[in-house]
N, C-alpha and C. Protein backbone atom coordinates (compact mmCIF):
# COMPACT_ATOMS: atom_id res chain seq x y z
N UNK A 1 156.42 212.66 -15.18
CA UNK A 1 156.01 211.94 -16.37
C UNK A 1 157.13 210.96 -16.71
N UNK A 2 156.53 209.68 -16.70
CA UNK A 2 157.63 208.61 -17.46
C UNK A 2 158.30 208.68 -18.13
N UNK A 3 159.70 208.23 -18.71
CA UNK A 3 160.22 208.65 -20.32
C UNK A 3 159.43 208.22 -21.65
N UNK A 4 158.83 206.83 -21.25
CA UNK A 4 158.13 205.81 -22.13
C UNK A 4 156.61 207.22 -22.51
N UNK A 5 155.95 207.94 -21.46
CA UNK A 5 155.09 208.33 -22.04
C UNK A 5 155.59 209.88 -22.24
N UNK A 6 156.57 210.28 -22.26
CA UNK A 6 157.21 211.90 -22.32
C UNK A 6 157.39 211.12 -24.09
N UNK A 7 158.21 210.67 -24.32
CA UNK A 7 158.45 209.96 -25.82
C UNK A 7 157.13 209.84 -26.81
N UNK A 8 156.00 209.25 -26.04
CA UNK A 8 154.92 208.92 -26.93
C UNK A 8 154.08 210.83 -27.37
N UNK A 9 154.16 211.32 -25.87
CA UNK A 9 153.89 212.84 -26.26
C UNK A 9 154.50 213.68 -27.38
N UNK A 10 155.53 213.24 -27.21
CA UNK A 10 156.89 213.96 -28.35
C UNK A 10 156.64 213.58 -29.82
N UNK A 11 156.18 212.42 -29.67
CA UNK A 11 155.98 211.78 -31.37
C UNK A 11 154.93 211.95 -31.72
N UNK A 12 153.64 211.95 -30.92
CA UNK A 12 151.95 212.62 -31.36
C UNK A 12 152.11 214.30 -31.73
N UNK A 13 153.36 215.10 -30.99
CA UNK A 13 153.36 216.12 -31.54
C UNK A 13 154.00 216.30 -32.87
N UNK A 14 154.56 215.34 -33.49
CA UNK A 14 155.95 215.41 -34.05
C UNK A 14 154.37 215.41 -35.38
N UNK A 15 153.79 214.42 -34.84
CA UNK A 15 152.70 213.78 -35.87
C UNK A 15 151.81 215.15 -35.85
N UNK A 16 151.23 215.69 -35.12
CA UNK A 16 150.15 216.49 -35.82
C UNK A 16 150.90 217.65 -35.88
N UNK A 17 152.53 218.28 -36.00
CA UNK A 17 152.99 219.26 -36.64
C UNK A 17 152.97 218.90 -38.48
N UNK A 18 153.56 217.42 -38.88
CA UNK A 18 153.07 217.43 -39.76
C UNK A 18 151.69 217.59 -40.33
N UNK A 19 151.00 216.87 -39.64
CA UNK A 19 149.60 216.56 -40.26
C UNK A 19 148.99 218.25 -40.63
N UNK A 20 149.23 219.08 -39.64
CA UNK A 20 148.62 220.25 -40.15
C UNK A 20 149.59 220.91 -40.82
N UNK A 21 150.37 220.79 -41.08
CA UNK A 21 151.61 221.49 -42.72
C UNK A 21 150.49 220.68 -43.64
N UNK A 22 150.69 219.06 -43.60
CA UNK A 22 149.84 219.11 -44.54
C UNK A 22 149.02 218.96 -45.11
N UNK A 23 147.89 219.45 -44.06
CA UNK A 23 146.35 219.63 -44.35
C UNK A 23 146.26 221.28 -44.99
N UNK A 24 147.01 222.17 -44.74
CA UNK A 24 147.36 223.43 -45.20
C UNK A 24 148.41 223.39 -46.60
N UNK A 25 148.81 222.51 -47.22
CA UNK A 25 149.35 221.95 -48.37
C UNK A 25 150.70 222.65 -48.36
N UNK A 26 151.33 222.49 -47.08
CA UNK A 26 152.52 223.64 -47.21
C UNK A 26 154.10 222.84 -47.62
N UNK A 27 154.60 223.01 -47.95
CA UNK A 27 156.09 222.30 -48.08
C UNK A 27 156.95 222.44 -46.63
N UNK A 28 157.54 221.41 -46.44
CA UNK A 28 158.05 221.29 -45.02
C UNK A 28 159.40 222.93 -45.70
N UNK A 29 159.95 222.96 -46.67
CA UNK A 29 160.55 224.84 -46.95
C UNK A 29 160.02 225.97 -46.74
N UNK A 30 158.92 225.67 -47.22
CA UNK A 30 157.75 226.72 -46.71
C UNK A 30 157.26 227.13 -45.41
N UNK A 31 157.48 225.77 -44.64
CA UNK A 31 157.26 226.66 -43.56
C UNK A 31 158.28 226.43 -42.34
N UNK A 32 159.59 225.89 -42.91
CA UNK A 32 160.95 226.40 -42.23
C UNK A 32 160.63 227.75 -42.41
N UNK A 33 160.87 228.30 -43.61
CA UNK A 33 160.83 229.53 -43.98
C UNK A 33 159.99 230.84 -42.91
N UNK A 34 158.81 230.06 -43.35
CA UNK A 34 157.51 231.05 -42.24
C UNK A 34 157.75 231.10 -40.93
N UNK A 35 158.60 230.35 -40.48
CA UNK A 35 158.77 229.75 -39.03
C UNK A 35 160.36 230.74 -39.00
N UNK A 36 160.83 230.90 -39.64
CA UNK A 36 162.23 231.54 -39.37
C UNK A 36 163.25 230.31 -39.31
N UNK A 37 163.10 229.13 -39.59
CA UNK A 37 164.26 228.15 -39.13
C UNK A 37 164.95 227.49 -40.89
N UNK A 38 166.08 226.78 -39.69
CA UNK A 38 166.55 226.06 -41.05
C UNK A 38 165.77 224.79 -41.31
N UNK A 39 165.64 224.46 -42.99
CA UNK A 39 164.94 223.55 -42.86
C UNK A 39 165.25 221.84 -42.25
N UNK A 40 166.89 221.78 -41.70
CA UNK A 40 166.65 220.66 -41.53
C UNK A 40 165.91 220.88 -39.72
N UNK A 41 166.21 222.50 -38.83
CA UNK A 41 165.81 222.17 -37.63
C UNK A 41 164.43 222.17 -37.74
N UNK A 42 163.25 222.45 -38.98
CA UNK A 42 162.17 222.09 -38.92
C UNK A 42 161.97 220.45 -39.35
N UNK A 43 162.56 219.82 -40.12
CA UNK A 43 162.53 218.82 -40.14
C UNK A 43 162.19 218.09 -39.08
N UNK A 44 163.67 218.23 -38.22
CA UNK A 44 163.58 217.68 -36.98
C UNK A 44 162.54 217.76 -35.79
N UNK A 45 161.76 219.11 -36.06
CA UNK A 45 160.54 218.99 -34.87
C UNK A 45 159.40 217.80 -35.46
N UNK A 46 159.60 217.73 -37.11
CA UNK A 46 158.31 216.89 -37.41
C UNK A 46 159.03 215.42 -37.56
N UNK A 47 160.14 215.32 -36.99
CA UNK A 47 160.11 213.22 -37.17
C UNK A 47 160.30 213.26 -35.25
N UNK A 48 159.91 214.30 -34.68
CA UNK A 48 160.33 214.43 -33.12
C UNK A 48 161.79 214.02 -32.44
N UNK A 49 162.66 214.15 -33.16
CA UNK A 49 163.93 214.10 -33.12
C UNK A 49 164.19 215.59 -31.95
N UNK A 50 163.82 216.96 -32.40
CA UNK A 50 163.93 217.92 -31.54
C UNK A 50 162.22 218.06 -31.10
N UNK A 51 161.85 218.73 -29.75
CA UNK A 51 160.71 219.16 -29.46
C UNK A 51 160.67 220.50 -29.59
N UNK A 52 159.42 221.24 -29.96
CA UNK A 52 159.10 222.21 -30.13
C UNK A 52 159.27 223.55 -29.35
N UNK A 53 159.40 224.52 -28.98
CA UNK A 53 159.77 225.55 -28.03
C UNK A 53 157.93 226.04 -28.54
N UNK A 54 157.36 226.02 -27.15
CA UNK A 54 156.07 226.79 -27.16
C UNK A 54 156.16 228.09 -28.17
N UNK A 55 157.04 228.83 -28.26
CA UNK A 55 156.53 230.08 -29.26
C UNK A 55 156.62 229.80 -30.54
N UNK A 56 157.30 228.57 -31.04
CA UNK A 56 156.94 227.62 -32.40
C UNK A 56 155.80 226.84 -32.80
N UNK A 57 155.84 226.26 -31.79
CA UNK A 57 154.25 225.66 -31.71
C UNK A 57 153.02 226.79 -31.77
N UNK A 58 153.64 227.79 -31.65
CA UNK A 58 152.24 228.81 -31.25
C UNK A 58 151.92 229.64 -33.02
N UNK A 59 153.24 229.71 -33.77
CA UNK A 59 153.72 230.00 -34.90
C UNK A 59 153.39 228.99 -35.97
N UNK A 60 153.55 227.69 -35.15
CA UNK A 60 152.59 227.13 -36.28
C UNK A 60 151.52 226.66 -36.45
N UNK A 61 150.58 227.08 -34.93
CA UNK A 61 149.27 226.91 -35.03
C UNK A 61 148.64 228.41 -35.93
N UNK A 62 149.58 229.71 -35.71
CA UNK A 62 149.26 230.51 -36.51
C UNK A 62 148.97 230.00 -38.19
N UNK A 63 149.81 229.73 -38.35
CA UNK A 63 150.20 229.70 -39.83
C UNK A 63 149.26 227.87 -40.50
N UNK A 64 148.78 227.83 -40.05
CA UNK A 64 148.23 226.28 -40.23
C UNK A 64 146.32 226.32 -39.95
N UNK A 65 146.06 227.36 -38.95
CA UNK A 65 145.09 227.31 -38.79
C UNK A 65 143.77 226.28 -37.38
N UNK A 66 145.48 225.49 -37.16
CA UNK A 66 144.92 224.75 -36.31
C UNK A 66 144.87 225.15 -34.64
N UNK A 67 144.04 225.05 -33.69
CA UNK A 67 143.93 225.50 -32.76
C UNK A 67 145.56 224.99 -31.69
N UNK A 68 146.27 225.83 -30.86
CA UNK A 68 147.31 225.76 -30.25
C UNK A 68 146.74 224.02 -28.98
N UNK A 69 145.89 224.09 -28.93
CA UNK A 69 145.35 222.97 -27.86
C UNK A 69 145.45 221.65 -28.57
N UNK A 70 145.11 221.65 -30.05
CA UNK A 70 145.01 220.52 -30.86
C UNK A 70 146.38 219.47 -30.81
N UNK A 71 147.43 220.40 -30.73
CA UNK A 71 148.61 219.82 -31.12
C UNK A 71 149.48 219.22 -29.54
N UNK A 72 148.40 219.56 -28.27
CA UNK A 72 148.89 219.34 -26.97
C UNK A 72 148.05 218.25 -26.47
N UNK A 73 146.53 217.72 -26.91
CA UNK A 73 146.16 216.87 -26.17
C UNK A 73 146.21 215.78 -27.34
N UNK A 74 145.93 214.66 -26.19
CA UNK A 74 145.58 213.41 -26.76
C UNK A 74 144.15 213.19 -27.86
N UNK A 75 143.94 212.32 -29.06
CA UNK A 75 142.33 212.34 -29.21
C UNK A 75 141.89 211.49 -28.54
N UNK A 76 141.25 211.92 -26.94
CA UNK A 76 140.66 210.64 -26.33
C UNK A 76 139.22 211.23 -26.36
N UNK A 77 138.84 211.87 -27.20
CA UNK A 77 137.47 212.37 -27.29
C UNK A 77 137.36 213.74 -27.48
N UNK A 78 136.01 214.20 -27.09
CA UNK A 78 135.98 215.18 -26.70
C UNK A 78 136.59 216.32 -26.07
N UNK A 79 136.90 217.33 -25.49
CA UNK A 79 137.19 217.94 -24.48
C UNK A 79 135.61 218.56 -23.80
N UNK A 80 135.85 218.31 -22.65
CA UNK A 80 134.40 218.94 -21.27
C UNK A 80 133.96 220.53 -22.50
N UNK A 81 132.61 220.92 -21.80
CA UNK A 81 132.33 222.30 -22.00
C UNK A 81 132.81 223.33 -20.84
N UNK A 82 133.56 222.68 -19.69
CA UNK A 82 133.72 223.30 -18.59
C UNK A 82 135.52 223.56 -19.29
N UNK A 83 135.97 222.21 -19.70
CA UNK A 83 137.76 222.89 -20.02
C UNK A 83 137.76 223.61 -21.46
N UNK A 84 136.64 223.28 -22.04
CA UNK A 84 136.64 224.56 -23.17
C UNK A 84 136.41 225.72 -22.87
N UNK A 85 135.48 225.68 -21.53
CA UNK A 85 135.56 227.67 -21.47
C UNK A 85 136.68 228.03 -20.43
N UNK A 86 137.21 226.92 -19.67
CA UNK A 86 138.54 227.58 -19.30
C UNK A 86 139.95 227.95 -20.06
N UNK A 87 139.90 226.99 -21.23
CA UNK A 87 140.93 227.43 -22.31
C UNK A 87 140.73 228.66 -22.69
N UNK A 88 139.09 229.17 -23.32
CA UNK A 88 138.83 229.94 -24.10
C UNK A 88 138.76 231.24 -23.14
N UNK A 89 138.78 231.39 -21.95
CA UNK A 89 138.92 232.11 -21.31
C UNK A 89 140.81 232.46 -21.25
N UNK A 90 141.50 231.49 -21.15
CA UNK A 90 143.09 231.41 -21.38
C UNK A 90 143.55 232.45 -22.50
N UNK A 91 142.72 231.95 -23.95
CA UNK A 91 143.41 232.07 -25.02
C UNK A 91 142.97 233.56 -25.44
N UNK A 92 141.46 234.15 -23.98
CA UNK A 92 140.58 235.57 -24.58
C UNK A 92 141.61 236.52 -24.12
N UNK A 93 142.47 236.07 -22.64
CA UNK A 93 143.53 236.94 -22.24
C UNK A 93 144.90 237.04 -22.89
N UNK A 94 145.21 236.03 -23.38
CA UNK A 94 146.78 235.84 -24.02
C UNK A 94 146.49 236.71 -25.21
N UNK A 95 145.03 236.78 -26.26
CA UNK A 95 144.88 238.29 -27.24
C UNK A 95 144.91 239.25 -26.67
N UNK A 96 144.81 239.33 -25.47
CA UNK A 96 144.91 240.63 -25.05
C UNK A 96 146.52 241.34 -24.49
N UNK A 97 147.15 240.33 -25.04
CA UNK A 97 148.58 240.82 -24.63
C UNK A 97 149.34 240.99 -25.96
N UNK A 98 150.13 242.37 -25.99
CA UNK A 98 150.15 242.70 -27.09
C UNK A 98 151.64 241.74 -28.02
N UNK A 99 151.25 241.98 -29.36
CA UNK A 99 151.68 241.19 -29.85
C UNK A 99 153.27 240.69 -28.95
N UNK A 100 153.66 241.71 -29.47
CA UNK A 100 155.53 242.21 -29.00
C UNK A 100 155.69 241.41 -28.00
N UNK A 101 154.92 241.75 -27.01
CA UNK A 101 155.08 240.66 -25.44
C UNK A 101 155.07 239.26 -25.68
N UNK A 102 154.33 238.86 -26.33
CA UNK A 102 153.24 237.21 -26.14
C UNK A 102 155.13 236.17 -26.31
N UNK A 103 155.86 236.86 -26.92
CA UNK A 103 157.19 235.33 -27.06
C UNK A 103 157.41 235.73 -25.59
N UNK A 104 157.90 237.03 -25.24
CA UNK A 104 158.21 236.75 -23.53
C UNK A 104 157.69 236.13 -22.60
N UNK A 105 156.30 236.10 -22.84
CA UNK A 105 155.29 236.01 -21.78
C UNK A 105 155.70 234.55 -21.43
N UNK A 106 155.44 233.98 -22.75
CA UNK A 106 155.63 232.55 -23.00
C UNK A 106 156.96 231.90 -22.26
N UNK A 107 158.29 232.58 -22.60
CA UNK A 107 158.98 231.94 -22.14
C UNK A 107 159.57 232.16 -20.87
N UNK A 108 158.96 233.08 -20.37
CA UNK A 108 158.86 233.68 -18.64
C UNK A 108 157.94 232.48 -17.95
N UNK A 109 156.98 232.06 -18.47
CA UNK A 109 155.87 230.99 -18.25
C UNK A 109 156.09 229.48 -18.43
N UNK A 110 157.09 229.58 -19.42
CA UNK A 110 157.45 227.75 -19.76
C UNK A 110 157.19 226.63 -18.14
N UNK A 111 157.84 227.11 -17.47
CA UNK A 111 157.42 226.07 -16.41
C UNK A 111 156.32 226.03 -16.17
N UNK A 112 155.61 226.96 -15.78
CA UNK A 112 153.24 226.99 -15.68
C UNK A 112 152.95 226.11 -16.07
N UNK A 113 153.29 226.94 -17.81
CA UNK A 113 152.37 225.86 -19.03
C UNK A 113 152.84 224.01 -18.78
N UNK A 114 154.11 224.13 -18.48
CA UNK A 114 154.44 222.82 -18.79
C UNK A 114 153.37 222.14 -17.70
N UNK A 115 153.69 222.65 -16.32
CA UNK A 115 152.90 221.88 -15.34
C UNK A 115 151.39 222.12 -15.20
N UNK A 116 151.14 223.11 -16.09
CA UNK A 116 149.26 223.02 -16.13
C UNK A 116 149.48 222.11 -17.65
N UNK A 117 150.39 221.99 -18.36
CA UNK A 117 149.54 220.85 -19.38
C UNK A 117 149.86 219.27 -18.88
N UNK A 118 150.77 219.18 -17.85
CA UNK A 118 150.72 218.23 -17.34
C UNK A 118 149.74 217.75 -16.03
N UNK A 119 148.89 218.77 -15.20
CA UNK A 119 147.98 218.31 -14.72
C UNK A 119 146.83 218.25 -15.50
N UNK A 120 146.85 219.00 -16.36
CA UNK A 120 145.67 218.74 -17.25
C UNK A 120 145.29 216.71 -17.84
N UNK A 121 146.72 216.86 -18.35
CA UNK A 121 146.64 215.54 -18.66
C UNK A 121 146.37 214.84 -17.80
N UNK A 122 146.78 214.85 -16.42
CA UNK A 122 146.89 213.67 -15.38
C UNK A 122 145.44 213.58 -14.69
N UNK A 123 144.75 215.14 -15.12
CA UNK A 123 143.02 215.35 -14.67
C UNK A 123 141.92 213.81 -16.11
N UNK A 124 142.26 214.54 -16.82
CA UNK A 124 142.01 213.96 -18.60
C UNK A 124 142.20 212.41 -18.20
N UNK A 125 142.84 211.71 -17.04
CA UNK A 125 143.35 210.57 -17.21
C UNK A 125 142.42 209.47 -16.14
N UNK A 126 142.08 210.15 -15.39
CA UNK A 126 141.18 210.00 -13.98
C UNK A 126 139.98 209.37 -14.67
C-alpha cells in the first residue's frame, strides 16, 4: 500500500472514530476513560496523529454501537451479500471465543487481519 493511500486510510479512520463518539453523544473523556487511555492518547487516534491497535478499535466499536467493519472500509457503496456472509460468518466465530482470549487472539493475528483487510480492499477495488 502507498503512503499517499496508507495516510488517506488513517484519516477516514481517524474520521469515523470520531463520528461514532459522536453519534453516541460521548465526550472525547468519556471515552478515553471507557477505553482505558489517557485522554490526550485518545485524542490522538481521532485527529489520526496515532493509529488505532485493533483491540481499540474493537473497544470502540463496542462501546459506540457501530459495527467493527464500518470503521475499516471505504463508503464506496454497498458491501456484496456474498462478503456480508463471509464477515458474518468471521464475526459468528470470533463470539465464540471467549471473552479473556479475543485481545490475544487479535494480537497473535495482527498480520492476517492486516493482509486480509488489505486484499479485501484491493478485491473492493477491481
Amino acid at each position: 500500500m502507498d503512503d499517499t493511500r496508507l495516510e488517506n486510510v488513517k484519516l477516514r479512520t481517524a474520521t469515523k472514530i470520531r463520528e461514532a463518539r459522536e453519534r453516541k453523544d460521548i465526550t472525547q473523556v468519556a471515552m478515553a476513560k471507557a477505553l482505558g487511555l489517557a485522554r490526550q492518547t485518545y485524542l490522538d487516534l481521532e485527529s489520526g496523529k496515532t493509529e488505532p491497535r485493533i483491540s481499540t478499535l474493537v473497544s470502540i466499536a463496542d462501546i459506540t454501537g457501530r459495527p467493527l467493519i464500518w470503521f475499516i472500509y471505504e463508503d464506496e457503496g454497498p458491501i456484496s451479500s456474498e462478503d456480508k456472509n463471509d464477515i458474518q460468518v468471521l464475526l459468528d466465530l470470533f463470539a465464540q471465543v471467549p471473552r479473556s482470549m479475543r485481545s490475544k487472539l487479535i494480537e497473535h493475528n495482527m498480520s492476517f487481519v492486516s493482509c486480509w483487510i488489505d486484499y479485501v480492499a484491493s478485491v473492493k477495488r477491481k
